[in-house]
C-alpha atoms as a PDB file:
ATOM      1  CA  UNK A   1      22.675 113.151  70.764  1.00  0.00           C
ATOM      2  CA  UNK A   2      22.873 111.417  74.100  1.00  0.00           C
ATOM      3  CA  UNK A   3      20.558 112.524  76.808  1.00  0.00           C
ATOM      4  CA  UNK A   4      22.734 112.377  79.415  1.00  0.00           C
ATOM      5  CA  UNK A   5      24.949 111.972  82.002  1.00  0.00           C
ATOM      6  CA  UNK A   6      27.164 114.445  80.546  1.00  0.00           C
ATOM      7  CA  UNK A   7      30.665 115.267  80.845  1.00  0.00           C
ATOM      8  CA  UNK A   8      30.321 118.011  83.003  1.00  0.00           C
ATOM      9  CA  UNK A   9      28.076 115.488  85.552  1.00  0.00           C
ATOM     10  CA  UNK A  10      24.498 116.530  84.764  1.00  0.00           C
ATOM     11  CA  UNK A  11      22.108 114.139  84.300  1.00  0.00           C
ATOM     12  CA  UNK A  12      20.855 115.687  81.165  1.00  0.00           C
ATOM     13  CA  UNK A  13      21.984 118.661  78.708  1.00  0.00           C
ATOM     14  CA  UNK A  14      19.967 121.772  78.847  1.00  0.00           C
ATOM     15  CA  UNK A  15      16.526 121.247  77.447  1.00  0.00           C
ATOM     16  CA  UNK A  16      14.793 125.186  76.620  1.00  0.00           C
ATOM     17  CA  UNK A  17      11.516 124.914  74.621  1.00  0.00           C
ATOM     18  CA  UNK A  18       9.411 126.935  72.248  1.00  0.00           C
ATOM     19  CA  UNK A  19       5.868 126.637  73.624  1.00  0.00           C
ATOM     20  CA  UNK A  20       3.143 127.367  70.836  1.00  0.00           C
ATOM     21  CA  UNK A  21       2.028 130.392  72.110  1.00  0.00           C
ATOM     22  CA  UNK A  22       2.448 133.828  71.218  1.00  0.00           C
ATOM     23  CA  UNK A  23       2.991 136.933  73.841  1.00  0.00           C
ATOM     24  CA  UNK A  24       0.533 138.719  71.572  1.00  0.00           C
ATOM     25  CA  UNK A  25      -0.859 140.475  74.901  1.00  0.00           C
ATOM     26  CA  UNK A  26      -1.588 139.652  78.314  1.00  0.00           C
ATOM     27  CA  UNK A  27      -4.871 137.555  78.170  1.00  0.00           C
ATOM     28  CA  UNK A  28      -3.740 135.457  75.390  1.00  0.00           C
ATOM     29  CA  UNK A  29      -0.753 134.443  77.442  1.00  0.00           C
ATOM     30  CA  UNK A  30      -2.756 133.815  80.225  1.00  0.00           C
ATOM     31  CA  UNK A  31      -5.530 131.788  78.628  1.00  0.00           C
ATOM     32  CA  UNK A  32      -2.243 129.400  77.639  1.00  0.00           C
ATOM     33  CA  UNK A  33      -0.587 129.595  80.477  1.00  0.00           C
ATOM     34  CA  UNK A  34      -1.531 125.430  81.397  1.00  0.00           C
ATOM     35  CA  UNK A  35       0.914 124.784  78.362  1.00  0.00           C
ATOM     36  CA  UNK A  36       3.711 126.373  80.049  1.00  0.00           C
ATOM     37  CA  UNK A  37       3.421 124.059  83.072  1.00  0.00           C
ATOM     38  CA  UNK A  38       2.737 121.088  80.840  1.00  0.00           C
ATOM     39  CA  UNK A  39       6.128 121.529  78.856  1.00  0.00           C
ATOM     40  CA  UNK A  40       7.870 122.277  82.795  1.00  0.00           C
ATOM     41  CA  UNK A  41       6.140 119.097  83.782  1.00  0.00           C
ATOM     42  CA  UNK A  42       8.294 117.003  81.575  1.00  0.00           C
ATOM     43  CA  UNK A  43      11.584 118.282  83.353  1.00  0.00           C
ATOM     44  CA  UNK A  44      12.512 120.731  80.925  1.00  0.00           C
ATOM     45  CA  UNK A  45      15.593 123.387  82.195  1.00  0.00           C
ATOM     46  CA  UNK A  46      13.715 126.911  80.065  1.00  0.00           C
ATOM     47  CA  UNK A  47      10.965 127.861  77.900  1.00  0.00           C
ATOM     48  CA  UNK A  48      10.887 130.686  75.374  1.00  0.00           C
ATOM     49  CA  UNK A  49       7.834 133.286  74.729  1.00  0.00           C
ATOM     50  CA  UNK A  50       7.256 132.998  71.304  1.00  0.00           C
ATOM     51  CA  UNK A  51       6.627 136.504  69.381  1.00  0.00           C
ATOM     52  CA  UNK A  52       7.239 138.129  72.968  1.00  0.00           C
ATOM     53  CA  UNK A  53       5.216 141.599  71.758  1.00  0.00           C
ATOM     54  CA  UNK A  54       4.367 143.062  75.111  1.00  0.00           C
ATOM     55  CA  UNK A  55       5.231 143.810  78.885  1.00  0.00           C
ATOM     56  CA  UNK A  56       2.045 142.782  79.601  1.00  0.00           C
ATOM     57  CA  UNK A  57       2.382 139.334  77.947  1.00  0.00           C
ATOM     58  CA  UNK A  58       6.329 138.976  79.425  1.00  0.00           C
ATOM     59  CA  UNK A  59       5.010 139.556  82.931  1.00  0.00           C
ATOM     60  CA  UNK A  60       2.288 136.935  82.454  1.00  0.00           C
ATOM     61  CA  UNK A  61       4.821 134.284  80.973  1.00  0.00           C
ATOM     62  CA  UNK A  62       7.047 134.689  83.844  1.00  0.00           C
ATOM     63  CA  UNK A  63       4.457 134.327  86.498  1.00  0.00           C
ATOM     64  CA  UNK A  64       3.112 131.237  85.026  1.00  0.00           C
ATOM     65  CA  UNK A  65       6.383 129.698  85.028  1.00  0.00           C
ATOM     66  CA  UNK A  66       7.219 130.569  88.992  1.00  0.00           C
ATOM     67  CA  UNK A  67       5.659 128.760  92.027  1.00  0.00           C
ATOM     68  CA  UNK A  68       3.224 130.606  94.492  1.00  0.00           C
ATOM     69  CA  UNK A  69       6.154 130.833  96.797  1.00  0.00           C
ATOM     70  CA  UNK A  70       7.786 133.113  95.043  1.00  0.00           C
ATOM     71  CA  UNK A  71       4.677 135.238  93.221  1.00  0.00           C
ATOM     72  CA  UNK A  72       4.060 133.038  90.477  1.00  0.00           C
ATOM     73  CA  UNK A  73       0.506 130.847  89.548  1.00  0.00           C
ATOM     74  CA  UNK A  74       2.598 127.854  88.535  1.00  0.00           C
ATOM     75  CA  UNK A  75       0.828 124.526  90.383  1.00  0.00           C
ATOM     76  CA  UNK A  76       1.987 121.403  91.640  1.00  0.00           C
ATOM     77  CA  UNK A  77       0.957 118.976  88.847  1.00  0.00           C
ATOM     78  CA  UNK A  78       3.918 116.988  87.264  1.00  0.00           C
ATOM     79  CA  UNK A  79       6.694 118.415  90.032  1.00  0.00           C
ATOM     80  CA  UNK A  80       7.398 114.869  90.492  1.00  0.00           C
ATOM     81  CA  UNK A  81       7.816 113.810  87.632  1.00  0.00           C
ATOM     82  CA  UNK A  82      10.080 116.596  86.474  1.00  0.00           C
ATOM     83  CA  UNK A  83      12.225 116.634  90.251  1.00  0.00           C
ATOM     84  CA  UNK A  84      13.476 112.906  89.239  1.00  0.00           C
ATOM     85  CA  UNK A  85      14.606 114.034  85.611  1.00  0.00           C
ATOM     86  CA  UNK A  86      16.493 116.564  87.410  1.00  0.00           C
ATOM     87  CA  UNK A  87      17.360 113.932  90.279  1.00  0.00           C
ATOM     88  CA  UNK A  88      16.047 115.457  93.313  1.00  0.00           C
ATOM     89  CA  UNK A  89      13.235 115.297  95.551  1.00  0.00           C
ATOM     90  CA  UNK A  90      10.188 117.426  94.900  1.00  0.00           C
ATOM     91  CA  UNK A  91      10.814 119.515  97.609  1.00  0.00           C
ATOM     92  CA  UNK A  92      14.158 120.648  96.216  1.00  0.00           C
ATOM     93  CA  UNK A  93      12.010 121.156  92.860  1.00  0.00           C
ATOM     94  CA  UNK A  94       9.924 123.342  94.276  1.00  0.00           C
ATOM     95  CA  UNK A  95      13.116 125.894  95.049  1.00  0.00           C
ATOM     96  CA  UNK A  96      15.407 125.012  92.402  1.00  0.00           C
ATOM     97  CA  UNK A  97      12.722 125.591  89.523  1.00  0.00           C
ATOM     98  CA  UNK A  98      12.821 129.329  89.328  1.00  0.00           C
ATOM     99  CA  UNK A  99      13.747 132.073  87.111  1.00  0.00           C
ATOM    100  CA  UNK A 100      17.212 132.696  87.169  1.00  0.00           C
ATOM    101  CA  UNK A 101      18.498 135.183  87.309  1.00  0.00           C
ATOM    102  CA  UNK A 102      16.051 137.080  89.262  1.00  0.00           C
ATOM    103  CA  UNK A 103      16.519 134.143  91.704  1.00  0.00           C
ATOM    104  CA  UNK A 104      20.408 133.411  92.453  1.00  0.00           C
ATOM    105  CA  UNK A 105      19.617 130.443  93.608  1.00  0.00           C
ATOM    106  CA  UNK A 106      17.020 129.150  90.349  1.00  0.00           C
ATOM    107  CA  UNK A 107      17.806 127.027  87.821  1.00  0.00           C
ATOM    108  CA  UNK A 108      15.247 128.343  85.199  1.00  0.00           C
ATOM    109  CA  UNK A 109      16.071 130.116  81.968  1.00  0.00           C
ATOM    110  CA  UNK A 110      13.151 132.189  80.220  1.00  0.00           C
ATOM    111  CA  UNK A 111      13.958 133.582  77.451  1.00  0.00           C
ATOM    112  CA  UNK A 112      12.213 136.134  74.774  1.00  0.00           C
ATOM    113  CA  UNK A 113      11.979 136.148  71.277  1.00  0.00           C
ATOM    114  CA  UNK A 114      11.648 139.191  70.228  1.00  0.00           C
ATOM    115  CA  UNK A 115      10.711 138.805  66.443  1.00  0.00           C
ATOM    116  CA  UNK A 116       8.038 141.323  64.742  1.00  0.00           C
ATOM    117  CA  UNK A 117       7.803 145.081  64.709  1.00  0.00           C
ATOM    118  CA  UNK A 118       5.381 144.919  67.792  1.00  0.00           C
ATOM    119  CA  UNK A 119       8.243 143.286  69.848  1.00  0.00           C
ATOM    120  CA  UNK A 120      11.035 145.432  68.662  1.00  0.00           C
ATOM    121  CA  UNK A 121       8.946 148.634  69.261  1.00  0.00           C
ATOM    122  CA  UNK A 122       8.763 147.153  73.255  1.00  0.00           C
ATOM    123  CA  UNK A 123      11.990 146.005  73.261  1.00  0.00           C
ATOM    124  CA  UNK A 124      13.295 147.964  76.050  1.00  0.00           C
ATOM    125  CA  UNK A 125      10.323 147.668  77.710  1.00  0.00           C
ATOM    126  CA  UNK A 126       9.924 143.802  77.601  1.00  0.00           C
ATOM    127  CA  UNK A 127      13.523 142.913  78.223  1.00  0.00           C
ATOM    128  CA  UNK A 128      12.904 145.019  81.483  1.00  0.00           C
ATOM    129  CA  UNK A 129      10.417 142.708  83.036  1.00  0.00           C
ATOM    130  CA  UNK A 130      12.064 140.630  86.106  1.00  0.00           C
ATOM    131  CA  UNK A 131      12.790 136.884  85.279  1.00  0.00           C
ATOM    132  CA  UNK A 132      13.802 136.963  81.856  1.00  0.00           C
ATOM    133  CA  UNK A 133      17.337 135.380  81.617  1.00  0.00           C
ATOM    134  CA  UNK A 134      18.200 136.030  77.601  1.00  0.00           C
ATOM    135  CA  UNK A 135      16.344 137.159  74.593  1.00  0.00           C
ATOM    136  CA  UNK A 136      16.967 136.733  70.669  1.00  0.00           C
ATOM    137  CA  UNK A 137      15.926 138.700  67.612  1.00  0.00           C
ATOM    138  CA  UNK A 138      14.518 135.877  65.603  1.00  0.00           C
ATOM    139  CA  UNK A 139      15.803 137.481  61.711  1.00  0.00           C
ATOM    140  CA  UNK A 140      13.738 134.947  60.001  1.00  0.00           C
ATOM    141  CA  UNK A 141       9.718 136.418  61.698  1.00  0.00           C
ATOM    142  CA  UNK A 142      11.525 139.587  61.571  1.00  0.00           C
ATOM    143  CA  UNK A 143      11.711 139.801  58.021  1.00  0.00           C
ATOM    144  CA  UNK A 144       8.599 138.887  57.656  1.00  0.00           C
ATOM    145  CA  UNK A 145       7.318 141.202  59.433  1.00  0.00           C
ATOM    146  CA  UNK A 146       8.921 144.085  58.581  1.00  0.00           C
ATOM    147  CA  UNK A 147       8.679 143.263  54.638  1.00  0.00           C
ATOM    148  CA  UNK A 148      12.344 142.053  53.732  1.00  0.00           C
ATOM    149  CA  UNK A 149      12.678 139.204  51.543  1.00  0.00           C
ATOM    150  CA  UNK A 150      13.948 136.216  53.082  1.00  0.00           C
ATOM    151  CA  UNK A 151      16.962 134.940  52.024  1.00  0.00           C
ATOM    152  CA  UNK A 152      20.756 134.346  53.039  1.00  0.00           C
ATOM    153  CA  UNK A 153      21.385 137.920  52.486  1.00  0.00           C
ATOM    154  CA  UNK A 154      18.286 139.495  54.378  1.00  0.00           C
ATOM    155  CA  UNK A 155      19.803 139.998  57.660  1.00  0.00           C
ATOM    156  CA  UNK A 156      22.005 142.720  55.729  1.00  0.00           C
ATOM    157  CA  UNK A 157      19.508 144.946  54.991  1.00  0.00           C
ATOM    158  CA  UNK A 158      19.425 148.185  56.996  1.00  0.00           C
ATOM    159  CA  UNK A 159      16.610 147.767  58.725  1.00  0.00           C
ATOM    160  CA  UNK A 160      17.250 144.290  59.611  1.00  0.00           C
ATOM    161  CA  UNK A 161      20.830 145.642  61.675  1.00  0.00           C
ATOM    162  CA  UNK A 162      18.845 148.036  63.113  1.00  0.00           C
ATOM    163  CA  UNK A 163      16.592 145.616  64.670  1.00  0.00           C
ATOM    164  CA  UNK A 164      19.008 143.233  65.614  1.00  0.00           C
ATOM    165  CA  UNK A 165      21.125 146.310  67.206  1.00  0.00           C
ATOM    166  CA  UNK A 166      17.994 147.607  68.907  1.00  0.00           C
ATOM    167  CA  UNK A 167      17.377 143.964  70.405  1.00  0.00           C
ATOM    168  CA  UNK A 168      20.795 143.392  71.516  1.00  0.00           C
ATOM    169  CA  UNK A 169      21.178 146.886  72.889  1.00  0.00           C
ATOM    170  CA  UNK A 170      17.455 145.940  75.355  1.00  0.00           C
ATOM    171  CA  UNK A 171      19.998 142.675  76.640  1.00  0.00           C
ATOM    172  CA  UNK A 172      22.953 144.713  77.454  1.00  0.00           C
ATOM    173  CA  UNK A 173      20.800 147.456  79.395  1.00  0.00           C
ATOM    174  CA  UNK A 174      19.943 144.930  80.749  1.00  0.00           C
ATOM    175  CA  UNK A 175      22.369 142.656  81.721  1.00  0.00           C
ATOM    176  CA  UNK A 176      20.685 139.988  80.062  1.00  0.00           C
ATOM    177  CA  UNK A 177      21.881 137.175  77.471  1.00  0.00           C
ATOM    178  CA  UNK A 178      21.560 137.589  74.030  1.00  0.00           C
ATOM    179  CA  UNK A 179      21.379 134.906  71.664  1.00  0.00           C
ATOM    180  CA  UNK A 180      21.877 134.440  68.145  1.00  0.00           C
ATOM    181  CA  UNK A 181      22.964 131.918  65.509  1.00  0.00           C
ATOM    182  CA  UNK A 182      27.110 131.641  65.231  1.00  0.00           C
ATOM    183  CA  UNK A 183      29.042 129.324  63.139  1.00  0.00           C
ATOM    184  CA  UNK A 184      32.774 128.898  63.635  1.00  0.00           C
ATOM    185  CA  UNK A 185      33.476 131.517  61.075  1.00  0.00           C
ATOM    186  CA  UNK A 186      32.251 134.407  63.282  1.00  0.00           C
ATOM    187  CA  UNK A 187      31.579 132.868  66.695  1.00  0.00           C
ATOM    188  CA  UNK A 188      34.223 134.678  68.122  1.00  0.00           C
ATOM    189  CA  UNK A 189      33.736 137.581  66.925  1.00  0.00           C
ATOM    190  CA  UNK A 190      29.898 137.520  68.292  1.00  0.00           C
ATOM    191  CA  UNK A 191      31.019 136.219  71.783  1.00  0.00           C
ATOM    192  CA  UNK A 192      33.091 140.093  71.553  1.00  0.00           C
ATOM    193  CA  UNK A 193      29.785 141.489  70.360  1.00  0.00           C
ATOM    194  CA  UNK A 194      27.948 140.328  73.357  1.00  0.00           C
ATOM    195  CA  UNK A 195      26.416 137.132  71.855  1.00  0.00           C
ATOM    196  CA  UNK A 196      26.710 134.702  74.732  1.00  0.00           C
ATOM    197  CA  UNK A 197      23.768 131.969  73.468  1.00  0.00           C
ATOM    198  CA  UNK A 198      24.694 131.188  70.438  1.00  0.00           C
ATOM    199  CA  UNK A 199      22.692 128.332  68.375  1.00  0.00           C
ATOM    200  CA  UNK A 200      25.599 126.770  66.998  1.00  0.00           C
ATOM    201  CA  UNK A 201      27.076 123.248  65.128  1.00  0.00           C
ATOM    202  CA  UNK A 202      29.851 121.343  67.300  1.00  0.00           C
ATOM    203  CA  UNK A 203      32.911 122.600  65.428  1.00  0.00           C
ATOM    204  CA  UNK A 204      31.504 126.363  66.394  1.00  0.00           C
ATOM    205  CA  UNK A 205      30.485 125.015  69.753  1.00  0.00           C
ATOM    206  CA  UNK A 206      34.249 123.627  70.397  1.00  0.00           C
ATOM    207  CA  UNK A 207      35.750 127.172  69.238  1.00  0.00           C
ATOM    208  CA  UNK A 208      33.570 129.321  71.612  1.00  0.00           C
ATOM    209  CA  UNK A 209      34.104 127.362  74.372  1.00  0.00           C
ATOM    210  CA  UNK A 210      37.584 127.129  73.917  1.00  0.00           C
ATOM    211  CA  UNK A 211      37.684 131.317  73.618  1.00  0.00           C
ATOM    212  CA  UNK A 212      35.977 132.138  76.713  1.00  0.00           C
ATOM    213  CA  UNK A 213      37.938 129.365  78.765  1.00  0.00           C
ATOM    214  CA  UNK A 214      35.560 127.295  80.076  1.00  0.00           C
ATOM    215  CA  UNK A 215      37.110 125.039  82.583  1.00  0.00           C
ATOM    216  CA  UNK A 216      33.461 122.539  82.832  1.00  0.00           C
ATOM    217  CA  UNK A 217      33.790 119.491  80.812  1.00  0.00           C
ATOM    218  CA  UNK A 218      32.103 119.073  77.176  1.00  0.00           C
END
């Protein structure tokens, strides 16, 4: 795919990452936090928490994404460099690259992916830490962890739904996003769910967009 302009006049699409480290706990997201602000370095637009099991983890991931200025531990090295992928100066960096939508005004997405038992037991409590933007149930880890046999049919089973409920039911308390994979067999019926990421091809992409009425150019 083309990195950019696009049609709608950014100079790149949305870029969101999955950094290699897990929100196990607190100090383990802490201990990685440098690899945050490495992947933010290269001008990326989100990053997503990887196996986001507890508050205490969420609240670290967020703060090591977000500048002093606004209570984060995020430093100065690369702003630069990322402020002329996004085509500003540095100082318009510095309050543009925040978590939205805790900030209005940021243009950071965090997201959460909350995909083991020890995340789905905290899902309330996770989802409620300011600065997350959207979070996703992750079926295939899920499985795993919860000892369902992967496979096309494995997001069927009963405890599988209930997850995914659970998870989606955290977002909408919320009033966060809530991803999941669509395909243009059911991706209007998930944008009526509540799904409004969805990981999608282009013919599902066309048929979503198209549903909600987006008036920005694709």
């Amino acid at each position: 795919a083309k990195g950019g302009p696009t049609k709608s006049g950014h100079r790149t699409p949305a870029v969101i990452v999955n950094v290699p480290v897990d929100g196990t706990d607190e100090a383990t997201v802490r201990a990685n936090a440098w690899m945050f602000q490495q992947v933010l370095a290269t001008g990326v637009h989100g990053v997503l928490l990887c196996h986001a099991d507890t508050p205490g983890a969420v609240r670290a991931f967020v703060e090591a994404v977000r500048f002093p200025a606004y209570g984060g531990r995020r430093g100065v090295h690369g702003n630069s460099t990322a402020a002329r992928i996004w085509g500003i100066t540095a100082d318009q960096y510095g309050e543009k690259a925040d978590a939205w939508p805790l900030n209005p005004n940021g243009e950071l997405l965090l997201g959460l992916k909350l995909e083991d038992k020890y995340a789905l037991e905290n899902a309330e409590a996770n989802t409620k830490i300011p600065g997350v933007a959207f979070a996703e149930w992750g079926p295939g880890d899920m499985a795993f962890s919860l000892g369902v046999k992967s496979g096309p049919g494995s997001v069927n089973a009963p405890q599988m739904q209930a997850a995914r409920s659970k998870v989606l039911a955290a977002t909408k308390a919320q009033k966060i996003f809530f991803l999941n994979s669509v395909n243009d067999d059911n991706v209007v019926d998930m944008i009526k769910e509540g799904v409004m990421i969805g990981a999608a091809n282009e013919k599902a992409a066309e048929a979503g967009r198209k549903f909600t009425k987006r008036t920005m150019p694709w």
